[in-house]
Protein backbone atom coordinates (compact mmCIF):
# COMPACT_ATOMS: atom_id res chain seq x y z
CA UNK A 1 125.58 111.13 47.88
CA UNK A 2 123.94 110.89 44.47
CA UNK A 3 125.95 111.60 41.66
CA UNK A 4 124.48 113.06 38.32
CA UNK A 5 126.24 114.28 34.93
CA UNK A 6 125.09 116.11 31.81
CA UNK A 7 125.05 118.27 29.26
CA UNK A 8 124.31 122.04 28.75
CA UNK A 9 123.81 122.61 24.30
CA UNK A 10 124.13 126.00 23.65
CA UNK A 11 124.32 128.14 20.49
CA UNK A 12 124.90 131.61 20.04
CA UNK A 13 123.49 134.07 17.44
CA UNK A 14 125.21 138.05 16.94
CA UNK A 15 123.17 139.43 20.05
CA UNK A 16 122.29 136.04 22.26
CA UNK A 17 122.83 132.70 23.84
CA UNK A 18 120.56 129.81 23.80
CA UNK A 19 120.28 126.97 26.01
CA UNK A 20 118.58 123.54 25.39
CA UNK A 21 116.86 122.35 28.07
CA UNK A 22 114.46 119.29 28.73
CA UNK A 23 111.02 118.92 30.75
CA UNK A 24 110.67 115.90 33.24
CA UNK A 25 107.61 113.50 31.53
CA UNK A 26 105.15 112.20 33.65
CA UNK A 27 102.11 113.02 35.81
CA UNK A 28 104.09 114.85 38.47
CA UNK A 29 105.61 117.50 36.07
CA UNK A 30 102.67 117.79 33.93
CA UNK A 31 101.62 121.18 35.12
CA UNK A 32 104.81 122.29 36.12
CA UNK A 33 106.80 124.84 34.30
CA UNK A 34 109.11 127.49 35.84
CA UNK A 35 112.01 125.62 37.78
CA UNK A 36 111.38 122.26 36.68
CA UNK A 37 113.23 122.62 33.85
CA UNK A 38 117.04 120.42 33.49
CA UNK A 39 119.95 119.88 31.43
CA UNK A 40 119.63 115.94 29.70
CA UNK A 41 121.71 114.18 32.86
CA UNK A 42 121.18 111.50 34.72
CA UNK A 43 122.95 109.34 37.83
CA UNK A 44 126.38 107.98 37.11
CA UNK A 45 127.86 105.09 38.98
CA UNK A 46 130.74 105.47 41.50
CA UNK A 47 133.33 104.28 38.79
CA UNK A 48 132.09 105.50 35.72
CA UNK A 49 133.00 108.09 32.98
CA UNK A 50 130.94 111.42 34.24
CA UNK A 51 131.53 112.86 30.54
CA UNK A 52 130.70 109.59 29.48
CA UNK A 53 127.73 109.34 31.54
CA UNK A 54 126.12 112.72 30.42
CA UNK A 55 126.83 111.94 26.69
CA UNK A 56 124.68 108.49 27.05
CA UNK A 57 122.46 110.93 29.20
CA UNK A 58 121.63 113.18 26.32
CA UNK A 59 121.43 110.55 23.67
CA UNK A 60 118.31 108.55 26.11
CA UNK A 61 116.79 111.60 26.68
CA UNK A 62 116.90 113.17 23.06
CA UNK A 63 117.35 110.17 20.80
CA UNK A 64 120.79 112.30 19.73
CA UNK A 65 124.37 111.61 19.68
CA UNK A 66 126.42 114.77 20.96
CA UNK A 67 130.50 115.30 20.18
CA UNK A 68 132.71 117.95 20.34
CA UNK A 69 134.61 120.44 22.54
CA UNK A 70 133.39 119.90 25.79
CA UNK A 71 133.81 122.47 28.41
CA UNK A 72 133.81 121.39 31.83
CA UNK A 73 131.68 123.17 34.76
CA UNK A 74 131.92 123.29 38.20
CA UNK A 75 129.59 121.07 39.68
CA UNK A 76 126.55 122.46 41.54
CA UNK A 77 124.69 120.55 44.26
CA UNK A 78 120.46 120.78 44.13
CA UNK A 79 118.42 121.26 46.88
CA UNK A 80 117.70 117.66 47.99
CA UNK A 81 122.00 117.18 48.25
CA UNK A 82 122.38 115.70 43.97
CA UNK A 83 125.50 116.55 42.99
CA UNK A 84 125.25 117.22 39.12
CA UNK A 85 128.64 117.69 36.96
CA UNK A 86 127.69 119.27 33.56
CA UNK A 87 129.99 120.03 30.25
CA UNK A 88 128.77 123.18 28.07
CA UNK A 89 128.85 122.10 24.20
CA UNK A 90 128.52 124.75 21.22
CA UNK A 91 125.99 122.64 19.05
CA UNK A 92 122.51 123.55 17.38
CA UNK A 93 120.27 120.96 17.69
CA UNK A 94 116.72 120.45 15.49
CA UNK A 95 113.60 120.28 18.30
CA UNK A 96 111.39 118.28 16.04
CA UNK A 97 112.00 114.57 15.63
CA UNK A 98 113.79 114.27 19.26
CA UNK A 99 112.68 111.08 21.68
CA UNK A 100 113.04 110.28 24.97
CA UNK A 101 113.71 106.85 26.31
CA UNK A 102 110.90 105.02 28.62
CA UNK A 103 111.12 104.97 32.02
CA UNK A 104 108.67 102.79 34.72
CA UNK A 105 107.66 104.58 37.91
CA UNK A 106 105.19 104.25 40.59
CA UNK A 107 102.29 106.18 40.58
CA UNK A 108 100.28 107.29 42.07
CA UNK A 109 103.08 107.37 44.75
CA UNK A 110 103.38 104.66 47.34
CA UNK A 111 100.35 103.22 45.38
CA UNK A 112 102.15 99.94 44.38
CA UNK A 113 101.11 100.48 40.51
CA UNK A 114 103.20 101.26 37.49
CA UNK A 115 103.29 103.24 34.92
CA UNK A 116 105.81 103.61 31.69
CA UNK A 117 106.51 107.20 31.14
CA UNK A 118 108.68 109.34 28.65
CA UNK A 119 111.24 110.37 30.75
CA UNK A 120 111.31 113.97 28.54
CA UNK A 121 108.24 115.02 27.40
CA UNK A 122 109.93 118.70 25.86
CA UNK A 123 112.73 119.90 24.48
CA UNK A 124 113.02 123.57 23.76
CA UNK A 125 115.74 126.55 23.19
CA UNK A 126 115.74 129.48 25.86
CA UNK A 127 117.39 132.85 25.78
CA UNK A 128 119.73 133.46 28.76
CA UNK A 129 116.66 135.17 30.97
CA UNK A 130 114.30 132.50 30.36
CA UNK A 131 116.35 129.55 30.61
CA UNK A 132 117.42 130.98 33.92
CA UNK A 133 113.57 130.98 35.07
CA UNK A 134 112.68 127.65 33.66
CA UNK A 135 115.87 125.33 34.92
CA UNK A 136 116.00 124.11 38.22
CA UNK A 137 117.35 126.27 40.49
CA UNK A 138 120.95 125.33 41.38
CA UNK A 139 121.18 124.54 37.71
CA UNK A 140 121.08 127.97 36.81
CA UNK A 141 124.24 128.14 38.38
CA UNK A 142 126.12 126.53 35.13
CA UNK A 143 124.37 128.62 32.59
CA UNK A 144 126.07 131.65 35.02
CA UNK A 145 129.09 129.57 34.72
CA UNK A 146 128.92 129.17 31.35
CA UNK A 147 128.91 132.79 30.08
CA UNK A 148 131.35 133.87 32.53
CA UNK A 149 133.44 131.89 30.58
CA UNK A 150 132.17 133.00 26.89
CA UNK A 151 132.78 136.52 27.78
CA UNK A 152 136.20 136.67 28.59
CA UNK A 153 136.92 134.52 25.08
């Protein structure tokens, strides 16, 4: 079984909670919106760090270095059998000036040729309701996770 980790940014204001979440780059996810949004993570190793994992995770995928309290999630398993661990961090984050690392795929698929992609083309701040539209599905699961647990604080 595949094995991903990452990490869910929030920040809160008096009345809400944002999330930061990232869009897939590439052809494939070019016109796709609702549901095809994820936490930065990516596939961790059999004996690696999963904290440490989602931490390198965020910095490829943003071009930022995250650190603080960490809370931990359950893990969730998406539809094609991933299982994804995730940490929820209190941090605000700046949009503008993030990058994404490069990433080589094949496309078109099964075609034999490569291309070099962004591997996040977006990053952007949701409220509760639309970050729970826009994530992937079983993702969603954390952000219900995660304020469970910010409002019994």
């Amino acid at each position: 079984m595949k094995i991903s980790a990452g990490i869910l940014l929030f920040k809160r204001s008096e009345e809400h909670t944002f999330y930061f979440l990232v869009h897939p780059g590439g052809p494939f996810w070019k016109n796709k919106d609702s549901g095809a949004w994820s936490i930065p993570k990516g596939e961790a190793a059999e004996d690696e760090s999963l904290l440490d994992r989602a931490k390198t995770e965020f910095l490829e995928e943003t071009g930022k270095v995250v650190n603080g309290n960490f809370i931990e999630l359950m893990p969730i398993t998406q539809k094609a059998g991933k299982k994804v661990f995730a940490w929820a961090l209190e941090q605000d984050l700046e949009t503008s000036g993030l990058s994404s690392n490069m990433i080589t795929i094949s496309w078109p698929p099964k075609s034999g040729k490569t291309i070099q992609i962004p591997e996040v083309d977006r990053w952007e701040w949701f409220s509760s309701e639309e970050a729970k539209q826009k994530i992937n599905p079983a993702q969603a699961g954390f952000i219900v996770q995660l304020e469970k647990i910010l409002s019994s604080e």
